[in-house]
C-alpha atoms as a PDB file:
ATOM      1  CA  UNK A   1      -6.799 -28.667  46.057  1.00  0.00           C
ATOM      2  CA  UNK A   2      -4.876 -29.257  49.189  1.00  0.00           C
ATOM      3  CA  UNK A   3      -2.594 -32.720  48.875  1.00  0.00           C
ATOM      4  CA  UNK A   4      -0.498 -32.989  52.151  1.00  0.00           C
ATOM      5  CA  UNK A   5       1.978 -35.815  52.792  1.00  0.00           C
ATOM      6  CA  UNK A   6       1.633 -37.118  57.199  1.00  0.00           C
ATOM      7  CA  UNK A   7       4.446 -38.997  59.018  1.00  0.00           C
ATOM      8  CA  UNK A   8       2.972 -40.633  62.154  1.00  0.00           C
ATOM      9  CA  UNK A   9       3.394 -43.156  64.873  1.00  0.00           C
ATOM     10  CA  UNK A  10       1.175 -46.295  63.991  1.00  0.00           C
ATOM     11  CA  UNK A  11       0.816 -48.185  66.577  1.00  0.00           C
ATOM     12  CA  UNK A  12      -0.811 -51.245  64.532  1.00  0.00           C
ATOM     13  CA  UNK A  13       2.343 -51.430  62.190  1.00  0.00           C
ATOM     14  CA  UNK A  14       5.196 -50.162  65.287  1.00  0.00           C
ATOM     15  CA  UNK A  15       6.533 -47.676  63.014  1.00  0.00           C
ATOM     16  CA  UNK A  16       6.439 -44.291  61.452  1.00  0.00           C
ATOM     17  CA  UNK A  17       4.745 -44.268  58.134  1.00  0.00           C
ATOM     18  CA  UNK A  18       4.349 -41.785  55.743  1.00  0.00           C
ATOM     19  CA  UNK A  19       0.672 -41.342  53.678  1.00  0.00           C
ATOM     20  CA  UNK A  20      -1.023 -39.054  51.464  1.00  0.00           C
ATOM     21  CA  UNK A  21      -3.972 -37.350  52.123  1.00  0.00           C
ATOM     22  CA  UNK A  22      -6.246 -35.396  49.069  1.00  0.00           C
ATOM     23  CA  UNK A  23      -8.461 -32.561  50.445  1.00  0.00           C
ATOM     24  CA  UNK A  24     -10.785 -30.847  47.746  1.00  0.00           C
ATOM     25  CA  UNK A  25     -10.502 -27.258  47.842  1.00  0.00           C
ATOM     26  CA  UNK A  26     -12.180 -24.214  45.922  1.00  0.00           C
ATOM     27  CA  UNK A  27     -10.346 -24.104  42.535  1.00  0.00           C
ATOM     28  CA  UNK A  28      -9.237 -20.854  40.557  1.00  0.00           C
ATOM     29  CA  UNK A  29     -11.521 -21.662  38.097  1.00  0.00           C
ATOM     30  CA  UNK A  30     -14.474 -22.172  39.860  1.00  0.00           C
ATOM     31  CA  UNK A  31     -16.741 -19.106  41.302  1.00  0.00           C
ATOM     32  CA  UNK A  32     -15.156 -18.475  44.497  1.00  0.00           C
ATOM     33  CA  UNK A  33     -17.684 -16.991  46.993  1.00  0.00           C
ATOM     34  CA  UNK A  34     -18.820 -18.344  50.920  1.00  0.00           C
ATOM     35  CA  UNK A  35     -21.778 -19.397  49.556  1.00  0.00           C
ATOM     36  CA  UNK A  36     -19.794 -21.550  46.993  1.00  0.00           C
ATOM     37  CA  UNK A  37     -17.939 -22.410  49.146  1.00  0.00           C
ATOM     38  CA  UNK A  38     -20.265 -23.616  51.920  1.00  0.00           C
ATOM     39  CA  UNK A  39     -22.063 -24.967  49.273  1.00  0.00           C
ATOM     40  CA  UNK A  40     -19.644 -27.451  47.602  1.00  0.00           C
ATOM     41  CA  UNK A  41     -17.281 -27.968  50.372  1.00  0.00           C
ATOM     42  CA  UNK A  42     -19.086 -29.694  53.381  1.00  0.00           C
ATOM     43  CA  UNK A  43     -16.196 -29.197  56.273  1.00  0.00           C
ATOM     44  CA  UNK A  44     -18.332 -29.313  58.766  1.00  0.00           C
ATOM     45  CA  UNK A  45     -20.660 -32.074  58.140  1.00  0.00           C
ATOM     46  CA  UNK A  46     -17.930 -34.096  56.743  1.00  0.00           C
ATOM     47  CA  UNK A  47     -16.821 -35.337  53.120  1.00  0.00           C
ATOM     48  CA  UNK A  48     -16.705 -38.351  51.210  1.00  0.00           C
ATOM     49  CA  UNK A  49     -13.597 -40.537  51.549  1.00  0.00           C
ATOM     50  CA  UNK A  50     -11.965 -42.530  49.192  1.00  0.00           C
ATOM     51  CA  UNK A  51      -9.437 -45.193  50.552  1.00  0.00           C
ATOM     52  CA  UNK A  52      -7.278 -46.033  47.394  1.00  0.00           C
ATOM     53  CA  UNK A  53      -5.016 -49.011  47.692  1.00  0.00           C
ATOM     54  CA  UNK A  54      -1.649 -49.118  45.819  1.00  0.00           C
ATOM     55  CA  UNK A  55      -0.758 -52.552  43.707  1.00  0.00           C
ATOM     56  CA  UNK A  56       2.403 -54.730  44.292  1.00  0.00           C
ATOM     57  CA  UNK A  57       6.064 -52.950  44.574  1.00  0.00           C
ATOM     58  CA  UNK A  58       3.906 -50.238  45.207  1.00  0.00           C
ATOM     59  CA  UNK A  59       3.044 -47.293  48.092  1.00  0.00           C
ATOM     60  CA  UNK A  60       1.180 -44.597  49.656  1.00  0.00           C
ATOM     61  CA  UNK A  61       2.893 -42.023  46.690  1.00  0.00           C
ATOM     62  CA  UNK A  62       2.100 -44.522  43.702  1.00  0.00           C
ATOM     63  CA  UNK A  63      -1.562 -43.071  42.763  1.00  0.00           C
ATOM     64  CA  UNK A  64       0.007 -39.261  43.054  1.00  0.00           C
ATOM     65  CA  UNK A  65       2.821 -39.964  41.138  1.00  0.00           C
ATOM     66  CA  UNK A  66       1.257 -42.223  38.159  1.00  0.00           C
ATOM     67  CA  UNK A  67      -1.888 -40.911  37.849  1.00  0.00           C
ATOM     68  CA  UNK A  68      -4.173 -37.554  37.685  1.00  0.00           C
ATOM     69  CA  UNK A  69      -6.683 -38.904  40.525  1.00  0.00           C
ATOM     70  CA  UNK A  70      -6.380 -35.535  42.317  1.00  0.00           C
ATOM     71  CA  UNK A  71      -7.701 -33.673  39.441  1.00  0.00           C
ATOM     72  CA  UNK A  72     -10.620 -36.216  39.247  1.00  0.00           C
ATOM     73  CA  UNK A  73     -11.399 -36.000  42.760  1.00  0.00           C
ATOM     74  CA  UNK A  74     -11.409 -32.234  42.867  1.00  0.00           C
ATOM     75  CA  UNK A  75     -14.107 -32.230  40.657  1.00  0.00           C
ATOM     76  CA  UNK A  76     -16.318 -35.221  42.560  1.00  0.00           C
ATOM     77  CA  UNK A  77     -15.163 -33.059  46.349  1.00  0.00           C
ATOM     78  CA  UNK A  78     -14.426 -36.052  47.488  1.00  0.00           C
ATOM     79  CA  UNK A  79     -11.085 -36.745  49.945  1.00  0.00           C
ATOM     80  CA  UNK A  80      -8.680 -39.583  49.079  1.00  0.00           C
ATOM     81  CA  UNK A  81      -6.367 -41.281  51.328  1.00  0.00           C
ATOM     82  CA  UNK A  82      -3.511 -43.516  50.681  1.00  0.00           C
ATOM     83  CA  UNK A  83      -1.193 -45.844  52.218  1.00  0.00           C
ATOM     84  CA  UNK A  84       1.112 -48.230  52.319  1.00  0.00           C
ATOM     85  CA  UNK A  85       0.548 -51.914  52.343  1.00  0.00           C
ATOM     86  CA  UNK A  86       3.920 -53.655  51.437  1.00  0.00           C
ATOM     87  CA  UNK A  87       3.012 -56.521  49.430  1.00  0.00           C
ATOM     88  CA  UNK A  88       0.860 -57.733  52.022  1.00  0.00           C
ATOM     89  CA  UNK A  89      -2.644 -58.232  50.013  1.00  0.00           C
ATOM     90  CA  UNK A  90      -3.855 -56.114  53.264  1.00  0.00           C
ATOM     91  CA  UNK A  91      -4.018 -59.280  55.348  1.00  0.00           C
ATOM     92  CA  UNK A  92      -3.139 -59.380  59.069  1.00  0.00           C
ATOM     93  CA  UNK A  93       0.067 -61.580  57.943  1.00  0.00           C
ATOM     94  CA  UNK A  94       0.814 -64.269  59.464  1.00  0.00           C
ATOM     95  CA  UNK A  95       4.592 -63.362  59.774  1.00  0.00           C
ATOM     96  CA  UNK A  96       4.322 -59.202  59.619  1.00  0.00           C
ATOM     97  CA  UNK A  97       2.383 -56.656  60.123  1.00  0.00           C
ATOM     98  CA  UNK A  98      -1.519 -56.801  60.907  1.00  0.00           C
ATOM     99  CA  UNK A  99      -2.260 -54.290  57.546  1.00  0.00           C
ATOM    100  CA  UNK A 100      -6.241 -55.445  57.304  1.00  0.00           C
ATOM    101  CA  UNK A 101      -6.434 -53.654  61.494  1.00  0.00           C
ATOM    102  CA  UNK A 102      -3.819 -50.655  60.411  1.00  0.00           C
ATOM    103  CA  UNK A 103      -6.411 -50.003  57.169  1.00  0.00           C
ATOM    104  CA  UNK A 104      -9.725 -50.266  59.097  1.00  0.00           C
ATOM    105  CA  UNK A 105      -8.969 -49.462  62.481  1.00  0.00           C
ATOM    106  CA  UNK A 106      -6.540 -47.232  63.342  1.00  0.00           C
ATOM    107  CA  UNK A 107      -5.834 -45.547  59.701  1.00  0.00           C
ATOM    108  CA  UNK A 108      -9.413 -44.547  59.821  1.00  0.00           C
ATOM    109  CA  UNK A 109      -9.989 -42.792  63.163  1.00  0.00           C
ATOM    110  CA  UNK A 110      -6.700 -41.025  62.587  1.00  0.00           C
ATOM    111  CA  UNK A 111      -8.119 -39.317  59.419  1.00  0.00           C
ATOM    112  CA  UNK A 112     -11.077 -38.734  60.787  1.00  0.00           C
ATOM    113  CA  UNK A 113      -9.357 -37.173  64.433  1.00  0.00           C
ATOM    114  CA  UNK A 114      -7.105 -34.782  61.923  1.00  0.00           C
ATOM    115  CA  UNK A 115      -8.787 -33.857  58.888  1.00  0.00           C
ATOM    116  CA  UNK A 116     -13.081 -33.110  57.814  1.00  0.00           C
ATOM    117  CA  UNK A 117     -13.811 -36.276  56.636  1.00  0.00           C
ATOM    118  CA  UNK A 118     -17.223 -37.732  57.415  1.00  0.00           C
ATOM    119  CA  UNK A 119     -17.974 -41.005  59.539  1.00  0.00           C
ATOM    120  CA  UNK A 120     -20.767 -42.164  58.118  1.00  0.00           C
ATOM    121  CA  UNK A 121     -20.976 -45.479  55.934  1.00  0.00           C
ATOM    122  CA  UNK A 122     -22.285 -44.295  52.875  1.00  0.00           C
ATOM    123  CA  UNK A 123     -19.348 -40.871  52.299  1.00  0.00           C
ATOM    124  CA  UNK A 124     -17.290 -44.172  52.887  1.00  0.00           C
ATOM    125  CA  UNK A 125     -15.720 -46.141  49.766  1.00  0.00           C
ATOM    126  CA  UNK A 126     -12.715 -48.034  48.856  1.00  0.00           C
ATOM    127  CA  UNK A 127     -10.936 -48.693  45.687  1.00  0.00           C
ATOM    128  CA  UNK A 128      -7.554 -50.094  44.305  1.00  0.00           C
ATOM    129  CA  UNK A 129      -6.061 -52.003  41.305  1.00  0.00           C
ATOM    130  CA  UNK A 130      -3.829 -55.223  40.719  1.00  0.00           C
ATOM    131  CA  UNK A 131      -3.120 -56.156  44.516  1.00  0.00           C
ATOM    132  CA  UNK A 132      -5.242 -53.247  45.442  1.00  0.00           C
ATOM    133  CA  UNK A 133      -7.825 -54.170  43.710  1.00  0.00           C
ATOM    134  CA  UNK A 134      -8.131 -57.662  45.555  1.00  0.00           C
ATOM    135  CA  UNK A 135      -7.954 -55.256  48.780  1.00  0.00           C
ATOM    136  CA  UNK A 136     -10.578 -53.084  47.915  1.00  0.00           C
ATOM    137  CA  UNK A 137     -12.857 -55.522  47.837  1.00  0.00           C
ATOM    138  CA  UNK A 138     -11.395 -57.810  50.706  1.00  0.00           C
ATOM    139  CA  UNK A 139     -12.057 -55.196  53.604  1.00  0.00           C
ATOM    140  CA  UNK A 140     -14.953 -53.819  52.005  1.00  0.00           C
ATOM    141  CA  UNK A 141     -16.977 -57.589  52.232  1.00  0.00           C
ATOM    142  CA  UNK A 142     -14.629 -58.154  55.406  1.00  0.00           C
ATOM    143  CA  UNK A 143     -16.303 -54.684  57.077  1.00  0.00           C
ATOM    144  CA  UNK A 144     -19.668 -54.418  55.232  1.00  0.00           C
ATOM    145  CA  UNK A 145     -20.400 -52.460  58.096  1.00  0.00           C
ATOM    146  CA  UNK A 146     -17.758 -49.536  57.116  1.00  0.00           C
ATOM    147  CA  UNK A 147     -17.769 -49.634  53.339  1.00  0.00           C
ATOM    148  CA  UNK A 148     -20.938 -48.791  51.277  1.00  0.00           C
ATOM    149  CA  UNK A 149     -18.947 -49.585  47.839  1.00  0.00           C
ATOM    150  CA  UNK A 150     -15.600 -51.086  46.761  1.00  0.00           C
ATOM    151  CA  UNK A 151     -14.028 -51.171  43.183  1.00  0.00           C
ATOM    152  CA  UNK A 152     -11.656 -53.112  41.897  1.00  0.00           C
ATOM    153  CA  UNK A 153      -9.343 -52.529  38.802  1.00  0.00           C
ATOM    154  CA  UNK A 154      -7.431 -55.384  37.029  1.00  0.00           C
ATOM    155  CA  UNK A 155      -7.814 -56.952  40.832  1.00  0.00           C
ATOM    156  CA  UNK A 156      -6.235 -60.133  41.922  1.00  0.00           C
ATOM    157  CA  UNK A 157      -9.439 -61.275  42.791  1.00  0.00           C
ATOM    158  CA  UNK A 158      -8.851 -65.192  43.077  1.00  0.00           C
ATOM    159  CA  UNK A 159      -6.792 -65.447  46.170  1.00  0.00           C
ATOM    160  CA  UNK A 160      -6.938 -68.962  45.475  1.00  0.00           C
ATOM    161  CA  UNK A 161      -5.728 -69.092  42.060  1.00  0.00           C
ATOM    162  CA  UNK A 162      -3.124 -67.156  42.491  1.00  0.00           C
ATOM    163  CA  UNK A 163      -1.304 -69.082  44.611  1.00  0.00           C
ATOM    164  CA  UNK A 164      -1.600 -72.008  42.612  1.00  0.00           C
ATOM    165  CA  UNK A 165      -0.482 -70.402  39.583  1.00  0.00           C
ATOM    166  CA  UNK A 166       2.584 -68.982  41.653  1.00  0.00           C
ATOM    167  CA  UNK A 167       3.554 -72.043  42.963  1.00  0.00           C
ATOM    168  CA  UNK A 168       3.537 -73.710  39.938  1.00  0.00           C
ATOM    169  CA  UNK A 169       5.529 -71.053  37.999  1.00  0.00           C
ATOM    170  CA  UNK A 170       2.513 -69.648  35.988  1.00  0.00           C
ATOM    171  CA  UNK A 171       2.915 -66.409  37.176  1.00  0.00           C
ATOM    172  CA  UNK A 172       6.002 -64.333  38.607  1.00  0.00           C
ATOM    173  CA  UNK A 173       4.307 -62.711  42.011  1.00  0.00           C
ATOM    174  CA  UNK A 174       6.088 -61.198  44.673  1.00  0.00           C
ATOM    175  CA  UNK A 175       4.410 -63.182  47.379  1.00  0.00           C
ATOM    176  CA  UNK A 176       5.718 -64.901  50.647  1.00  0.00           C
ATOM    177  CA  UNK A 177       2.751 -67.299  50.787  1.00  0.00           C
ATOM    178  CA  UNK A 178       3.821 -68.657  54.379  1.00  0.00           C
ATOM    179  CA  UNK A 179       4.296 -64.664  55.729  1.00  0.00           C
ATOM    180  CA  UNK A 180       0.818 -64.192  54.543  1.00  0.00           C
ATOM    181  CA  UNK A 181      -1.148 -67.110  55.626  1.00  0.00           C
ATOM    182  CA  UNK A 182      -0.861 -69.939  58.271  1.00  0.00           C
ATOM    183  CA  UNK A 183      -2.324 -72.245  55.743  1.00  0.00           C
ATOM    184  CA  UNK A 184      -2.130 -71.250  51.915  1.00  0.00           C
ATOM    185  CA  UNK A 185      -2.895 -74.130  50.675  1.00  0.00           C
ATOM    186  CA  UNK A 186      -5.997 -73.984  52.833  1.00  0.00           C
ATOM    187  CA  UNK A 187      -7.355 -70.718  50.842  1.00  0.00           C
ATOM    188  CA  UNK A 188      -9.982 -72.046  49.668  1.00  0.00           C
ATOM    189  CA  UNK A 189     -13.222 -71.257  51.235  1.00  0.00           C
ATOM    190  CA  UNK A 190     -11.075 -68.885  53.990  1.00  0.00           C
ATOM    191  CA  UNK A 191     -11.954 -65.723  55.394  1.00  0.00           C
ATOM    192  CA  UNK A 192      -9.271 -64.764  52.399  1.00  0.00           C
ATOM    193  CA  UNK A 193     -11.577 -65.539  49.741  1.00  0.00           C
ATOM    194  CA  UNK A 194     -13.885 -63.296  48.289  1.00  0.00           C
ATOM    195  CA  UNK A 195     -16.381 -65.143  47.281  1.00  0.00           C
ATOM    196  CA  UNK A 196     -16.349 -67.212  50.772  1.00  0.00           C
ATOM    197  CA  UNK A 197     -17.007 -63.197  52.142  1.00  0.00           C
ATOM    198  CA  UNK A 198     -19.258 -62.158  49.627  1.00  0.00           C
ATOM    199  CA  UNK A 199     -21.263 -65.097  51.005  1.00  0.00           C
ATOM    200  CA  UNK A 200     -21.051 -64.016  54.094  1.00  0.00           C
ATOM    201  CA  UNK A 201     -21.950 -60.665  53.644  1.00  0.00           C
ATOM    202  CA  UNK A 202     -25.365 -62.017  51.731  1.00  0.00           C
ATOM    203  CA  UNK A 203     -25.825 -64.312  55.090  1.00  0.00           C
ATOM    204  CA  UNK A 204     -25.719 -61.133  57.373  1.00  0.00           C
ATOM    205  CA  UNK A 205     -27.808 -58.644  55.171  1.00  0.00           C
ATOM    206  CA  UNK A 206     -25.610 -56.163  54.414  1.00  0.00           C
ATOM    207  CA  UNK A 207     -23.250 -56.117  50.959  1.00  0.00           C
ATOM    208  CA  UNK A 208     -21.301 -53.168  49.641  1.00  0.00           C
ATOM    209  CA  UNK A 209     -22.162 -52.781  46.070  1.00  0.00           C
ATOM    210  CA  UNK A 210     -19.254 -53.812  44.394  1.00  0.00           C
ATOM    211  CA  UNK A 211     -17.725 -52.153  40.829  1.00  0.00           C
ATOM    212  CA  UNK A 212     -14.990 -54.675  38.443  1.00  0.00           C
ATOM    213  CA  UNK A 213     -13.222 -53.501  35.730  1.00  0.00           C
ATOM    214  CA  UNK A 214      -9.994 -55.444  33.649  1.00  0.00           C
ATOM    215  CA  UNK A 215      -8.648 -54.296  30.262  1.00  0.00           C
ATOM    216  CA  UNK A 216      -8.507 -57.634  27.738  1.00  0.00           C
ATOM    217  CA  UNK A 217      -4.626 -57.615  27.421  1.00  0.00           C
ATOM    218  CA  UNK A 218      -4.307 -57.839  31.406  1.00  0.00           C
ATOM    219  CA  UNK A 219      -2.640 -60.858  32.220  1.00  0.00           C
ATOM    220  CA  UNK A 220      -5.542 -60.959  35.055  1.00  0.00           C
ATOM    221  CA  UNK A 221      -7.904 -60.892  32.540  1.00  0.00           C
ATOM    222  CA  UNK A 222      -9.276 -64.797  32.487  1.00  0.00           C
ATOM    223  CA  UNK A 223      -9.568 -64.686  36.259  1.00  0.00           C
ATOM    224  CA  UNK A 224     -11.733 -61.456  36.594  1.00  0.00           C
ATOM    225  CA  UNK A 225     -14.228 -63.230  34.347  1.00  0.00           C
ATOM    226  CA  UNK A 226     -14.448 -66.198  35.993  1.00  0.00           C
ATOM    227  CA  UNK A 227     -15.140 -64.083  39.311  1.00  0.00           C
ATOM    228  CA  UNK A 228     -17.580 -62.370  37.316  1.00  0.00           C
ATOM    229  CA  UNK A 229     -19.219 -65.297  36.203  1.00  0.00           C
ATOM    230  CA  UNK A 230     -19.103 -67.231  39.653  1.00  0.00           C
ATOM    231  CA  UNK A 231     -20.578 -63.594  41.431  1.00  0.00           C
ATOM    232  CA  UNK A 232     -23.464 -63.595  38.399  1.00  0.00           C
ATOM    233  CA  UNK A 233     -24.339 -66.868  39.476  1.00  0.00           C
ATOM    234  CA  UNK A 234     -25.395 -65.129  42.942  1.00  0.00           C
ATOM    235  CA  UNK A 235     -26.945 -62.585  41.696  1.00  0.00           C
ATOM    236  CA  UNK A 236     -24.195 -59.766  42.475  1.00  0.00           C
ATOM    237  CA  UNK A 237     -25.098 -56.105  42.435  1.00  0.00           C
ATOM    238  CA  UNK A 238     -21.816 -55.875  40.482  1.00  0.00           C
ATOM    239  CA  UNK A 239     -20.752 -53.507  38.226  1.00  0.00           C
ATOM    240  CA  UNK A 240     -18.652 -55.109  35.255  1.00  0.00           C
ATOM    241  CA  UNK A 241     -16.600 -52.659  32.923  1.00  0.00           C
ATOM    242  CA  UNK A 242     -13.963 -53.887  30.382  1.00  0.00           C
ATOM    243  CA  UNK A 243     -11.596 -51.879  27.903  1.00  0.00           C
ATOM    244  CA  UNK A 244      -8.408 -52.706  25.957  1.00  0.00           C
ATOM    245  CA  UNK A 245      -5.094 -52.179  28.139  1.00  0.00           C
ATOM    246  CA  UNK A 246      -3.207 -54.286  29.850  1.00  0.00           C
ATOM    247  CA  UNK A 247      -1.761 -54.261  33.527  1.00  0.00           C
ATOM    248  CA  UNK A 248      -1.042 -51.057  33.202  1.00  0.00           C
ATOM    249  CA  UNK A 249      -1.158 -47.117  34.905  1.00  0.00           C
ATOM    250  CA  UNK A 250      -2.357 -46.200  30.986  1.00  0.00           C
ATOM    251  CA  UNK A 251      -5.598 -48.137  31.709  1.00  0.00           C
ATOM    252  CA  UNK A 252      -5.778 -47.237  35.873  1.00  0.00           C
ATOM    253  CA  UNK A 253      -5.602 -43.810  35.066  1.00  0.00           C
ATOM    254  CA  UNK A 254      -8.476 -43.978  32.639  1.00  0.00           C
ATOM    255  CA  UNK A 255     -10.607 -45.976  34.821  1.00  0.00           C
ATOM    256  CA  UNK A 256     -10.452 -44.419  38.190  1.00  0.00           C
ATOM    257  CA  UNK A 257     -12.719 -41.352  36.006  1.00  0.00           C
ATOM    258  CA  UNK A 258     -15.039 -44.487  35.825  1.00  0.00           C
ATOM    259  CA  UNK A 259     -14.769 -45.555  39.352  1.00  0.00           C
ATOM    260  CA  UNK A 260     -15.247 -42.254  40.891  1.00  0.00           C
ATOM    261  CA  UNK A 261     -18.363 -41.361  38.714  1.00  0.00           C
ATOM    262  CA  UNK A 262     -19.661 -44.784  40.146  1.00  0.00           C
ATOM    263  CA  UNK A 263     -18.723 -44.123  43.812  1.00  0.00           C
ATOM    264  CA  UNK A 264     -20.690 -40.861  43.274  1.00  0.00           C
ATOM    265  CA  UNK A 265     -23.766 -41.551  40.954  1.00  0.00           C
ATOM    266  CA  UNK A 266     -26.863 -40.481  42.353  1.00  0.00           C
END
């Protein structure tokens, strides 16, 4: 396996980042031939992508360091790539950087200009926990278009919830509310809110299949099933998975296995 770390220009963000890029290669315990290789290893046509988002306090280096993703994606031959978001919920802030452009713009044609990664919609998929999570599934129904599936661990799923909980103590989140949004007490019904996008996404025909997941000591835990329940209610092709754990990489690192064979199922 080939994991390479690239500095570059962005010229969404106006600065040079750092991000992680996964490339599957043949493993000394596999068979090791060309036609294994040509086989397995599809270069030239292009291979799957996984866009994994990071959580808040996070970065580009937290799935590598916390978790054994690489190992699990060497055996789907898929390609991962990961970068930073701040703890910007990957919105176009309001005050800061435009991070939902930078992640399906520009980060996207630069990976696909450097390294054998395919540009078709369904080698496409996105995935991320806590923060991440919410992000997964925020560009995915943002770009329906880009994404084919999105999966979300422990996510912060209720945009709108959260910000009333935070404002009213209930939670600790490190949030600037008015650097994120114009409006957040306006959330509600936005083009922030999943289920406000999920609606949309039924409206133009096209829905990326979607894949939940929340251990029952998350803190997170209560709002996942109410999104669960309110997507239901629509009729969701949603994929609902639920464990013990709490918040934590314990639990993440178990259930990316889960995601990936879901990203992959055929």
């Amino acid at each position: 396996m080939a994991i390479m770390t690239c500095n570059y220009y962005s010229s969404t963000l106006k600065n040079t980042i750092a991000l992680n890029v996964f490339i599957p290669t043949p493993e000394g315990n596999e068979q090791i031939t060309d036609d294994e290789v040509k086989k397995q290893y599809h270069y030239k046509e292009g291979l799957p992508v996984v866009y994994l988002l990071h959580g808040a306090y996070g970065n580009y280096s937290s799935w590598l360091r916390f978790s054994n993703v690489e190992r699990y994606a060497q055996e789907h031959c898929c390609a991962l790539v990961m970068a930073s978001a701040e703890n910007s919920f990957y919105q176009n802030m309001f005050h800061g950087n435009a991070y939902a452009a930078f992640f399906t713009k520009e980060l996207p044609e630069f990976i696909k200009s450097v390294f054998p990664i395919s540009d078709k919609r369904e080698d496409t998929y996105i995935a991320g926990f806590s923060m991440g999570g919410y992000g997964a599934w925020y560009l995915a129904l943002s770009n329906p278009d880009m994404y084919c599936k999105a999966a979300s661990m422990s996510g912060a799923l209720d945009i709108v919830k959260l910000y009333q909980d935070s404002i009213n103590n209930k939670i600790n989140a490190p949030i600037m509310w008015n650097s994120l949004f114009e409006n957040p007490d306006k959330l509600d019904g936005s083009l922030s809110d999943l289920i406000r996008l999920y609606d949309d996404c039924v409206k133009a025909g096209k829905i990326p299949e979607l894949y939940q997941s929340c251990g029952r000591d998350d803190f997170l835990y209560e709002m996942n099933l109410s999104i669960k329940a309110r997507l239901e209610q629509k009729n969701a092709l949603l994929v609902y998975k639920e464990d013990v754990g709490g918040h934590t990489w314990d639990f993440w690192d178990k259930d990316i296995k889960n995601v990936l064979d879901w990203l992959f199922f055929k």
